[in-house]
N, C-alpha and C. Protein backbone atom coordinates (compact mmCIF):
# COMPACT_ATOMS: atom_id res chain seq x y z
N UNK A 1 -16.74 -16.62 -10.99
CA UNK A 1 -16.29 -15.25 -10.81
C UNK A 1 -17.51 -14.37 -10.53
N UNK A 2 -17.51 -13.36 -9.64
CA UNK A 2 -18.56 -12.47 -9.18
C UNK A 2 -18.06 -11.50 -10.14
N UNK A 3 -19.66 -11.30 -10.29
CA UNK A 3 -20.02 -10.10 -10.90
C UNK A 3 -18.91 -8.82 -10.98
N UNK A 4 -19.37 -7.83 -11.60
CA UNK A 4 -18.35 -6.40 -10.97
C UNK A 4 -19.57 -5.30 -10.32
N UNK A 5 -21.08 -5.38 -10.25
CA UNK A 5 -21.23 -4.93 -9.68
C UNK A 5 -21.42 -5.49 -8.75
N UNK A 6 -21.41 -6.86 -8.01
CA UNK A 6 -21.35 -7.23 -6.76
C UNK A 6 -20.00 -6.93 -6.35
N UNK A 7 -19.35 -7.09 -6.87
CA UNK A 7 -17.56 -6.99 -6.50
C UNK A 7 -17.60 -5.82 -6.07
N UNK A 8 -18.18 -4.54 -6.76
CA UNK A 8 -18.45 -3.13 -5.94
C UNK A 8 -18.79 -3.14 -4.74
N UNK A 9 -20.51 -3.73 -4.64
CA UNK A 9 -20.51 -4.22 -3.34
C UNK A 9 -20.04 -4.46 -2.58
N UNK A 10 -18.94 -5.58 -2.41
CA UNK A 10 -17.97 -6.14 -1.80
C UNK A 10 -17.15 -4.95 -1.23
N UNK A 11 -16.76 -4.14 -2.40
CA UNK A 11 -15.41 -3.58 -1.71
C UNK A 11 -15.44 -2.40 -1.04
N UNK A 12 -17.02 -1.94 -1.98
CA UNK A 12 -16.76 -0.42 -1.28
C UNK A 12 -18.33 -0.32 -0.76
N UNK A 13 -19.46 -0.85 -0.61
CA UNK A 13 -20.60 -1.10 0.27
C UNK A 13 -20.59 -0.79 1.47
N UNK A 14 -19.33 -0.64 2.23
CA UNK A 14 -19.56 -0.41 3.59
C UNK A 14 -20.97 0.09 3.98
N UNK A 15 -21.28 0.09 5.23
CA UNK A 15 -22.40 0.64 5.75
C UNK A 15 -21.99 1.88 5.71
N UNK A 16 -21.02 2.75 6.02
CA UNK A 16 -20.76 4.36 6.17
C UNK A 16 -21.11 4.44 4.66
N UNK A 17 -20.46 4.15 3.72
CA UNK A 17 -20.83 4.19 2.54
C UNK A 17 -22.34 4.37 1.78
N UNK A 18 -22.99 3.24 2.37
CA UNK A 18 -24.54 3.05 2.05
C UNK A 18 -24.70 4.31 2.76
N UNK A 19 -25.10 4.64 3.86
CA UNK A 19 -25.60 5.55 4.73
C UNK A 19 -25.46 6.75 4.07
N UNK A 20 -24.46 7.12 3.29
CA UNK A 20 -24.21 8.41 2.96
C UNK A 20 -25.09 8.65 1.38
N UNK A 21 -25.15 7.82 0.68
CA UNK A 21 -25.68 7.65 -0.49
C UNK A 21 -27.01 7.68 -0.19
N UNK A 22 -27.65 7.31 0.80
CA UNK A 22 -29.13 6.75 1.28
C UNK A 22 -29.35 8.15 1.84
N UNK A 23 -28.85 8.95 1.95
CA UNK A 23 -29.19 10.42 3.16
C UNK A 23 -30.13 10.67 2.52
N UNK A 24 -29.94 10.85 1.44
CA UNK A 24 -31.03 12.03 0.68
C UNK A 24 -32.19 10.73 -0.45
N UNK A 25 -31.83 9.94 -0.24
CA UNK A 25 -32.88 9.07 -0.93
C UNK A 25 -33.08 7.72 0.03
N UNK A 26 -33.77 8.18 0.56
CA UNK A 26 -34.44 6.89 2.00
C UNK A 26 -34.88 6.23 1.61
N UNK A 27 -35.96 6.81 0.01
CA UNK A 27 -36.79 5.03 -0.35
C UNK A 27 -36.15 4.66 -1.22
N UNK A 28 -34.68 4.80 -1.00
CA UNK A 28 -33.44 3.48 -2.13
C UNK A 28 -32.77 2.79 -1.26
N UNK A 29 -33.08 3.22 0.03
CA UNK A 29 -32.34 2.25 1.30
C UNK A 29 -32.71 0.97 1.25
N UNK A 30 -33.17 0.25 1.24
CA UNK A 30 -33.24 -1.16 0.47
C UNK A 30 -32.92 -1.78 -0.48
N UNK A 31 -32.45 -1.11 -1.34
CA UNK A 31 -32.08 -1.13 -2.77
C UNK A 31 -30.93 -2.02 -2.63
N UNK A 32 -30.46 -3.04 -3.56
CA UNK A 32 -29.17 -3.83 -3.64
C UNK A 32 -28.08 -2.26 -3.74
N UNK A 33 -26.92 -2.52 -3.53
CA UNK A 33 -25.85 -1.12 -3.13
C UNK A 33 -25.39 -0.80 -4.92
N UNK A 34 -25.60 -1.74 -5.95
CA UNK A 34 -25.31 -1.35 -7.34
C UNK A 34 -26.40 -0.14 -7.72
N UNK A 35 -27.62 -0.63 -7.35
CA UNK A 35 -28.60 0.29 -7.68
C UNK A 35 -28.99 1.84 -6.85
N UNK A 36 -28.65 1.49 -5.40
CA UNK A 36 -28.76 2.54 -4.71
C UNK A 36 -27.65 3.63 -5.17
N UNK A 37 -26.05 3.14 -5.56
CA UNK A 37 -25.25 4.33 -6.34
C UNK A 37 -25.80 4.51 -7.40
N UNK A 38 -26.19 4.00 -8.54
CA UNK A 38 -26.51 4.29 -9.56
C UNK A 38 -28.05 5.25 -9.57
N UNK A 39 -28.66 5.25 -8.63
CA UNK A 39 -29.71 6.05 -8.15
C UNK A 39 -29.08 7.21 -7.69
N UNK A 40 -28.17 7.16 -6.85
CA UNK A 40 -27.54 8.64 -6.37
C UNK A 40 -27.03 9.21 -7.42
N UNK A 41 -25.54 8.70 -8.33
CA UNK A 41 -25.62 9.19 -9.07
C UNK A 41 -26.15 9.48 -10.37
N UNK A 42 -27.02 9.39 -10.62
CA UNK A 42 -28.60 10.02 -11.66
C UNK A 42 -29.48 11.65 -10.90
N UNK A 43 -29.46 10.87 -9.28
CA UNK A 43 -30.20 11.69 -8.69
C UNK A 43 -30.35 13.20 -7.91
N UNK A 44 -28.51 13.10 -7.93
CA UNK A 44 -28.21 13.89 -6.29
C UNK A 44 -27.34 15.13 -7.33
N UNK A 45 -27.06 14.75 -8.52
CA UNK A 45 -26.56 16.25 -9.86
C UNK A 45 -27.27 17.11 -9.12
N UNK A 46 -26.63 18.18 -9.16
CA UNK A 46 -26.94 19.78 -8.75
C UNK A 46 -27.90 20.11 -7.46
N UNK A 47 -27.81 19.18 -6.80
CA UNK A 47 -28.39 19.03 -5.51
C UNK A 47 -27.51 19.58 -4.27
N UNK A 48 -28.39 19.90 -2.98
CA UNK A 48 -27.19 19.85 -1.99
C UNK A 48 -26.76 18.58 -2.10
N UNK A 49 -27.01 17.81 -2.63
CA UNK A 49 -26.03 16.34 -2.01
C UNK A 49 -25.16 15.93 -3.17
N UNK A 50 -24.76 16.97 -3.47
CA UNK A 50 -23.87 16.66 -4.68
C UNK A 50 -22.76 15.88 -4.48
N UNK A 51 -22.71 16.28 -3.02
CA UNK A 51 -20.58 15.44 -3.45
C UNK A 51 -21.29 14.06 -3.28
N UNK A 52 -22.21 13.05 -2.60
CA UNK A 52 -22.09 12.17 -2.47
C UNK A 52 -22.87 11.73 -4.24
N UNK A 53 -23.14 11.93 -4.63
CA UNK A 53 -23.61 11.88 -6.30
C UNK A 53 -22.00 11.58 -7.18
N UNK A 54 -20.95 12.58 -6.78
CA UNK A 54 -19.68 12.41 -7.34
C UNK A 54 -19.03 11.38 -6.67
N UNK A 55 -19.57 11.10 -5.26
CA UNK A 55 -18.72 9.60 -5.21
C UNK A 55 -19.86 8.21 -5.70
N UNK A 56 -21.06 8.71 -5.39
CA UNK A 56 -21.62 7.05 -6.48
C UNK A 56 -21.41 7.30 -7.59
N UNK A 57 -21.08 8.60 -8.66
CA UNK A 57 -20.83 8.50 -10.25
C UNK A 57 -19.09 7.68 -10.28
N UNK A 58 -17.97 7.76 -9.11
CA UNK A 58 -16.91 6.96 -9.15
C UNK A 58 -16.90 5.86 -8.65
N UNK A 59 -18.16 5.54 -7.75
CA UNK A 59 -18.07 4.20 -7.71
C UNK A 59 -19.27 2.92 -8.80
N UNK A 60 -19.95 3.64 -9.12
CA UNK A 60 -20.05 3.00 -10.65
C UNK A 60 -18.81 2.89 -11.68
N UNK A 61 -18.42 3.93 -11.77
CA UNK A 61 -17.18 4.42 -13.05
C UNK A 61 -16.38 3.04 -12.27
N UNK A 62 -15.79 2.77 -10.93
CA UNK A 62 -15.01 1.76 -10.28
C UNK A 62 -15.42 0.41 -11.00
N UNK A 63 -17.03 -0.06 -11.16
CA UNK A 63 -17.59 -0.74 -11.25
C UNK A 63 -17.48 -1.28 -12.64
N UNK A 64 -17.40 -0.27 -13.62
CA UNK A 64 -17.03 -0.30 -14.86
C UNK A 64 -15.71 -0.98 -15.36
N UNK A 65 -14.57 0.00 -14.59
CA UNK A 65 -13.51 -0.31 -14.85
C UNK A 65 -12.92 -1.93 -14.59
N UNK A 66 -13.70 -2.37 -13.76
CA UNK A 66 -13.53 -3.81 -13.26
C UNK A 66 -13.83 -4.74 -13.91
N UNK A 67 -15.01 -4.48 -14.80
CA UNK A 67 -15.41 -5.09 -15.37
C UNK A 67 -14.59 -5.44 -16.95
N UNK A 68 -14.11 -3.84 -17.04
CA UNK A 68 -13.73 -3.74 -18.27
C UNK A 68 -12.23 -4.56 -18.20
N UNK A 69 -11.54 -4.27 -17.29
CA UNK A 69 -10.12 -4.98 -16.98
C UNK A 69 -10.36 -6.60 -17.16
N UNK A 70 -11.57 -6.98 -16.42
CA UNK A 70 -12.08 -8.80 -16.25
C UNK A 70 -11.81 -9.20 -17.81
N UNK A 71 -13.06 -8.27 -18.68
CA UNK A 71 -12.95 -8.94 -19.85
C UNK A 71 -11.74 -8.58 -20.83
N UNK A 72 -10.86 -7.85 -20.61
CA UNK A 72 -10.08 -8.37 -21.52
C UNK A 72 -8.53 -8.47 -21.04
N UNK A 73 -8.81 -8.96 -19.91
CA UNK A 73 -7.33 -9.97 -19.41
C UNK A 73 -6.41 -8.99 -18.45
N UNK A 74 -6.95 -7.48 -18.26
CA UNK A 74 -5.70 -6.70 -17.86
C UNK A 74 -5.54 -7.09 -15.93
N UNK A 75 -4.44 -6.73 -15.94
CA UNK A 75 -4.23 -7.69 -14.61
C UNK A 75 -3.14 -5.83 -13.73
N UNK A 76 -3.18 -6.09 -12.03
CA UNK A 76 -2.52 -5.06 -11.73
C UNK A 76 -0.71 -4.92 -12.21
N UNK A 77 -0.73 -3.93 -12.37
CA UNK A 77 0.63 -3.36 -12.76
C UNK A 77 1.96 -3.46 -11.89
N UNK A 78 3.20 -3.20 -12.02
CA UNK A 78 4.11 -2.63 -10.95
C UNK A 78 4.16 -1.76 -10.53
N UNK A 79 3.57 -0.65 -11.48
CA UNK A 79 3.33 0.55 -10.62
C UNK A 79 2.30 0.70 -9.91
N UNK A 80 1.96 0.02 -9.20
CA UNK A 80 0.76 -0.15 -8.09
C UNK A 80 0.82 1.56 -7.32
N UNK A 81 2.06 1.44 -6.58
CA UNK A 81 1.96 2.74 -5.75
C UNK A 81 2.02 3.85 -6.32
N UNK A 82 2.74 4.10 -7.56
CA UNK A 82 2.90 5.10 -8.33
C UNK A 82 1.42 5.96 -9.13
N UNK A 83 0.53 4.59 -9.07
CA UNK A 83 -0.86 4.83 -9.35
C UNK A 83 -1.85 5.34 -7.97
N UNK A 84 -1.69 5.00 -6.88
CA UNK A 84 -1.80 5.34 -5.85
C UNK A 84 -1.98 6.94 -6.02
N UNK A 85 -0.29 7.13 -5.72
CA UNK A 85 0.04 8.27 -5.46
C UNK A 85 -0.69 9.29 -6.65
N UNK A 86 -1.06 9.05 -7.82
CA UNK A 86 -1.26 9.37 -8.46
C UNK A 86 -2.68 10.11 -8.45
N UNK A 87 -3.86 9.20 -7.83
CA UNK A 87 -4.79 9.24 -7.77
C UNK A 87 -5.14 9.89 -6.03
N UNK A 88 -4.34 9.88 -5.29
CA UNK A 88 -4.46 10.43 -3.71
C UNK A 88 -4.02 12.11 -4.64
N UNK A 89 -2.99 12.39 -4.91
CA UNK A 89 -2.45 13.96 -5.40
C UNK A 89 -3.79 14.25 -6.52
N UNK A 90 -4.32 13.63 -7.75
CA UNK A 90 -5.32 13.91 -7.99
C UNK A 90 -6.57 14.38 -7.51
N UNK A 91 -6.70 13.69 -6.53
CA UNK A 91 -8.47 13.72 -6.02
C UNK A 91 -8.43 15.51 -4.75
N UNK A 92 -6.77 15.43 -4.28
CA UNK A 92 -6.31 16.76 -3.72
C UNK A 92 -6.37 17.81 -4.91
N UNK A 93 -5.86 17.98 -5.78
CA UNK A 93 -6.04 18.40 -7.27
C UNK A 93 -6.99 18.94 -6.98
N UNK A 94 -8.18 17.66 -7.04
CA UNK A 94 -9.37 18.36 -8.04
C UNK A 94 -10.26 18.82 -6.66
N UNK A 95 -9.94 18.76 -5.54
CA UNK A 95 -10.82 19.15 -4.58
C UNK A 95 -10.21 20.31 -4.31
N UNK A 96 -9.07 21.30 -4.86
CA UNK A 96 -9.09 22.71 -4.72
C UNK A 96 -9.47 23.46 -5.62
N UNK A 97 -10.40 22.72 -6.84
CA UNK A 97 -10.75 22.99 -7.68
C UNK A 97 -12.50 23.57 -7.63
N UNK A 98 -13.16 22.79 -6.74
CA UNK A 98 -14.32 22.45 -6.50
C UNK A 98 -14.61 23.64 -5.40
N UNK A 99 -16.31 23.35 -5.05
CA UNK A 99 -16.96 23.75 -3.58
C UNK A 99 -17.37 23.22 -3.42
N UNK A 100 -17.15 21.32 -3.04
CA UNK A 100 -17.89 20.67 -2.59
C UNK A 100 -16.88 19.28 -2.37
N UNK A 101 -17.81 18.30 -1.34
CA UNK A 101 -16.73 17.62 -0.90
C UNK A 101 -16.42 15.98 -1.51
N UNK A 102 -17.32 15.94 -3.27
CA UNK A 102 -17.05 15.03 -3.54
C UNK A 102 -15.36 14.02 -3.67
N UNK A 103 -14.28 14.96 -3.78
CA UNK A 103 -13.12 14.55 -4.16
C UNK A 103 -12.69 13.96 -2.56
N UNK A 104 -13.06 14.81 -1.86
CA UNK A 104 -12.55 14.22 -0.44
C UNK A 104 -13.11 12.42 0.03
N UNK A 105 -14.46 12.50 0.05
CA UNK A 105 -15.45 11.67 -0.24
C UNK A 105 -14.72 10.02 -1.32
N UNK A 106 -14.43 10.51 -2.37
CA UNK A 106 -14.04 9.46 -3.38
C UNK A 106 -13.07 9.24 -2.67
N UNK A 107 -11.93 9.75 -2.43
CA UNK A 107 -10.12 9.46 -2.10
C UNK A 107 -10.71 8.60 -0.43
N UNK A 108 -11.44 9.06 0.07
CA UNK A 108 -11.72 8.11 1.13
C UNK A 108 -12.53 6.90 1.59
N UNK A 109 -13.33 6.78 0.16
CA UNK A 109 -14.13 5.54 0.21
C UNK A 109 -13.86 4.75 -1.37
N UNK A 110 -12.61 5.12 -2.03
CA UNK A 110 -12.47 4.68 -3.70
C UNK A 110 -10.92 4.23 -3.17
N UNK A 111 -9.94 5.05 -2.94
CA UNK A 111 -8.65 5.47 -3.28
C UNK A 111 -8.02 4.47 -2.21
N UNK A 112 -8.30 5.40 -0.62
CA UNK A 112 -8.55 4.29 0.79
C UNK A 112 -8.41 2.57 0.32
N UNK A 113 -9.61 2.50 -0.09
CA UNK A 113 -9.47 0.85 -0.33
C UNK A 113 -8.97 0.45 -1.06
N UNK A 114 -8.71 0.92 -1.98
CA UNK A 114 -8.01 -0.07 -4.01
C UNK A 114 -6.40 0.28 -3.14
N UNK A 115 -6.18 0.98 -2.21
CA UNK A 115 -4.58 1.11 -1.79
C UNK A 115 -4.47 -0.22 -1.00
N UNK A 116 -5.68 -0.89 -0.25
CA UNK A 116 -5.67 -2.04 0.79
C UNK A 116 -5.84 -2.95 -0.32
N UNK A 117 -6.30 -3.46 -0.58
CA UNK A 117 -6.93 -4.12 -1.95
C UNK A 117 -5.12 -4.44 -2.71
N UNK A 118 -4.61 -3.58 -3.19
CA UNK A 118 -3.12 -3.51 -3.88
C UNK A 118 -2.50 -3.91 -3.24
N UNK A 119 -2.04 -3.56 -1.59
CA UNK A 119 -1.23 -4.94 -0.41
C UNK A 119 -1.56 -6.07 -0.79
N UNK A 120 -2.43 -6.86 -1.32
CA UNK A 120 -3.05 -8.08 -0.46
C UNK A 120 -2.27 -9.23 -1.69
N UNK A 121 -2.13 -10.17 -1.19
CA UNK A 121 -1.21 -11.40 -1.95
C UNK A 121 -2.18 -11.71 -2.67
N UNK A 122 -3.74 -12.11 -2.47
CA UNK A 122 -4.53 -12.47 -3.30
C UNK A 122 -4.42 -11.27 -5.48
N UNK A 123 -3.91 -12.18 -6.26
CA UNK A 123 -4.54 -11.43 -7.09
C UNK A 123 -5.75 -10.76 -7.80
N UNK A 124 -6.31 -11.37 -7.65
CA UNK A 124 -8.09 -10.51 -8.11
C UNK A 124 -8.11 -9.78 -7.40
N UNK A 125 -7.67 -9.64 -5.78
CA UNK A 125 -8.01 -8.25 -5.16
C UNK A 125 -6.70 -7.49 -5.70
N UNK A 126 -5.99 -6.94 -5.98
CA UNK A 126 -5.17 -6.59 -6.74
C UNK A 126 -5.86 -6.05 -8.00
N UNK A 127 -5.81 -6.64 -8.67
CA UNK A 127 -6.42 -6.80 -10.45
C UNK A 127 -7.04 -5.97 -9.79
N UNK A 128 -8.47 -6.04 -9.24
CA UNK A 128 -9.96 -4.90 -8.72
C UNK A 128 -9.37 -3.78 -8.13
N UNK A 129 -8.61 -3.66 -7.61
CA UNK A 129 -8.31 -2.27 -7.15
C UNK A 129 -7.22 -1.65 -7.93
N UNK A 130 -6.43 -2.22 -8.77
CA UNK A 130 -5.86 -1.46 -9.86
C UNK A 130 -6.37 -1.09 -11.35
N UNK A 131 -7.69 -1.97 -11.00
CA UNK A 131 -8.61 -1.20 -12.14
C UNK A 131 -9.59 -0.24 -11.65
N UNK A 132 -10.16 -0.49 -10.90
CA UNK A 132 -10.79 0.54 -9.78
C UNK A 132 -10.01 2.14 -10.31
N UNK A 133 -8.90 1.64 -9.36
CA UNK A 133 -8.04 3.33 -9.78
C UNK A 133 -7.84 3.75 -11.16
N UNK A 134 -7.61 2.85 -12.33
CA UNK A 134 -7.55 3.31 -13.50
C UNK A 134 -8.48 3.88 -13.70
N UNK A 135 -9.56 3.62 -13.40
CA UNK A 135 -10.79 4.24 -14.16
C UNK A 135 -10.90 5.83 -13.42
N UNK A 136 -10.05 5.79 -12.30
CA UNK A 136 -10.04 7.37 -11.65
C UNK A 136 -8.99 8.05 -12.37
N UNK A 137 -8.35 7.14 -11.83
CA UNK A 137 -6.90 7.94 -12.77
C UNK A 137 -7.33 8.60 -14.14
N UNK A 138 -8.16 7.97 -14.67
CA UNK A 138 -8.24 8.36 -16.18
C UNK A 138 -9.36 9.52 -16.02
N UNK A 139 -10.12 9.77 -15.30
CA UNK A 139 -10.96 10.81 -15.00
C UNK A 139 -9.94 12.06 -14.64
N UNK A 140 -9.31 11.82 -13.71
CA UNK A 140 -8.20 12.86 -13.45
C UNK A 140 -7.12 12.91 -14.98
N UNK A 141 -7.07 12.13 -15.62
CA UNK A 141 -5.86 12.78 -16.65
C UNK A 141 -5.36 13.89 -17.27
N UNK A 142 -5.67 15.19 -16.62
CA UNK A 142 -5.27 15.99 -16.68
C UNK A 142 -4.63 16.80 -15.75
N UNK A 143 -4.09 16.37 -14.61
CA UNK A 143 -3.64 16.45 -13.72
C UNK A 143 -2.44 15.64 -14.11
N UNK A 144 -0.93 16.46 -13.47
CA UNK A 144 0.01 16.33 -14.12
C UNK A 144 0.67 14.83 -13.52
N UNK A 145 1.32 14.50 -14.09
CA UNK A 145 1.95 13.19 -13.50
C UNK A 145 1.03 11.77 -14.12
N UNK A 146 0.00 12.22 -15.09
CA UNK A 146 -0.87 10.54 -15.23
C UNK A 146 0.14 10.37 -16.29
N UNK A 147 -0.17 9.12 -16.19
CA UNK A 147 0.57 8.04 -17.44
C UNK A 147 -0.53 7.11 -18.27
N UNK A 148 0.19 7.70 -19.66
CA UNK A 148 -0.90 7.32 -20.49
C UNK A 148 -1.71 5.34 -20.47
N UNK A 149 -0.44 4.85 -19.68
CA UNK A 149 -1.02 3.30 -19.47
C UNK A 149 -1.82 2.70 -19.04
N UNK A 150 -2.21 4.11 -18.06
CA UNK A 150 -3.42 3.98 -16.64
C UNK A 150 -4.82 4.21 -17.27
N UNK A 151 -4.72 4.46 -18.87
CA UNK A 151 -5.89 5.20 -19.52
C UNK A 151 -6.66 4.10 -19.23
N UNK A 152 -8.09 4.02 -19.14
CA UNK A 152 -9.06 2.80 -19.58
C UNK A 152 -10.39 3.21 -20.34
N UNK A 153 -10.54 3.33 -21.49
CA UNK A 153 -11.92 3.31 -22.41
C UNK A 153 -12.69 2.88 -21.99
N UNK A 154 -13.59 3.80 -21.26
CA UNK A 154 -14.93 2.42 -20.81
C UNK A 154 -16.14 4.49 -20.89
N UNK A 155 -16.77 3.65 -21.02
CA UNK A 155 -18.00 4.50 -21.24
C UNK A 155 -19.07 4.58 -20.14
N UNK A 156 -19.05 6.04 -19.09
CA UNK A 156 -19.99 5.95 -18.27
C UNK A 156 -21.31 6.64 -17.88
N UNK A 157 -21.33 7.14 -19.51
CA UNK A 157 -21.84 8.14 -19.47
C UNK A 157 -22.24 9.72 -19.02
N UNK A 158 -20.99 9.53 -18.24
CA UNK A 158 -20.46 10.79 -17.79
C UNK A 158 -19.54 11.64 -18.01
């Protein structure tokens, strides 16, 4: 079984992805893609490059949640789409909340994929993208419509 921060890698590494995280820190462009988010988000707080800081602080938090689901058995739900929807109306939520374009940013490089990821017959891709979203979902839980099942305890220091 791979890692969960390679599994990050995997899912949400794209090159558009890297590229955007790398804007403002060029000498992390080499960096394996676990460390280059985890560099953004440490680095890019209260910066102009904030929103992309709020999408490497969710795609660590993603990274977490994957991990946390692996070890103790939780597997994707039936409410796959209901979590979806949950987390697409959230990340709209919280981006009329904001002045900046992290929420747009996450829902299109977090939300986007764990929805492709949830199609797929394979289960582990499943499992990873319905923990993926838990760990958003649960960031958003205050936004109306979460369900307390979607909660996940994981600690990200954020």
């Amino acid at each position: 079984m791979r890692s969960s921060t390679d599994r990050v890698a995997e899912l949400f590494g794209t090159d558009e992805v890297r590229s955007l995280l790398a804007t403002s820190l060029p000498d992390f462009k080499s960096y394996a893609f676990s460390e280059l988010a985890r560099a953004a988000r440490d680095r890019l707080a209260d910066t102009p490059a904030h929103s992309f800081g709020i999408l490497a602080r969710e795609l660590c938090r993603a990274g977490l949640a994957i991990h946390h689901a692996r070890d103790t058995g939780q597997h994707a739900g039936e409410d796959a789409a209901q979590l979806v929807t949950f987390t697409r109306t959230g990340c709209d939520w919280w981006a009329s909340m904001v002045d900046h374009d992290g929420p747009a940013l996450v829902r299109a490089h977090l939300v986007d994929p764990c929805e492709q990821l949830l199609c797929a017959s394979i289960t582990d891709e499943r499992d990873d993208g319905y923990a993926a979203l838990r760990g958003l979902a649960t960031r958003l839980g205050s936004h109306s419509g979460f369900t307390s099942r979607w909660t996940l305890h994981i600690d990200d220091g954020a």
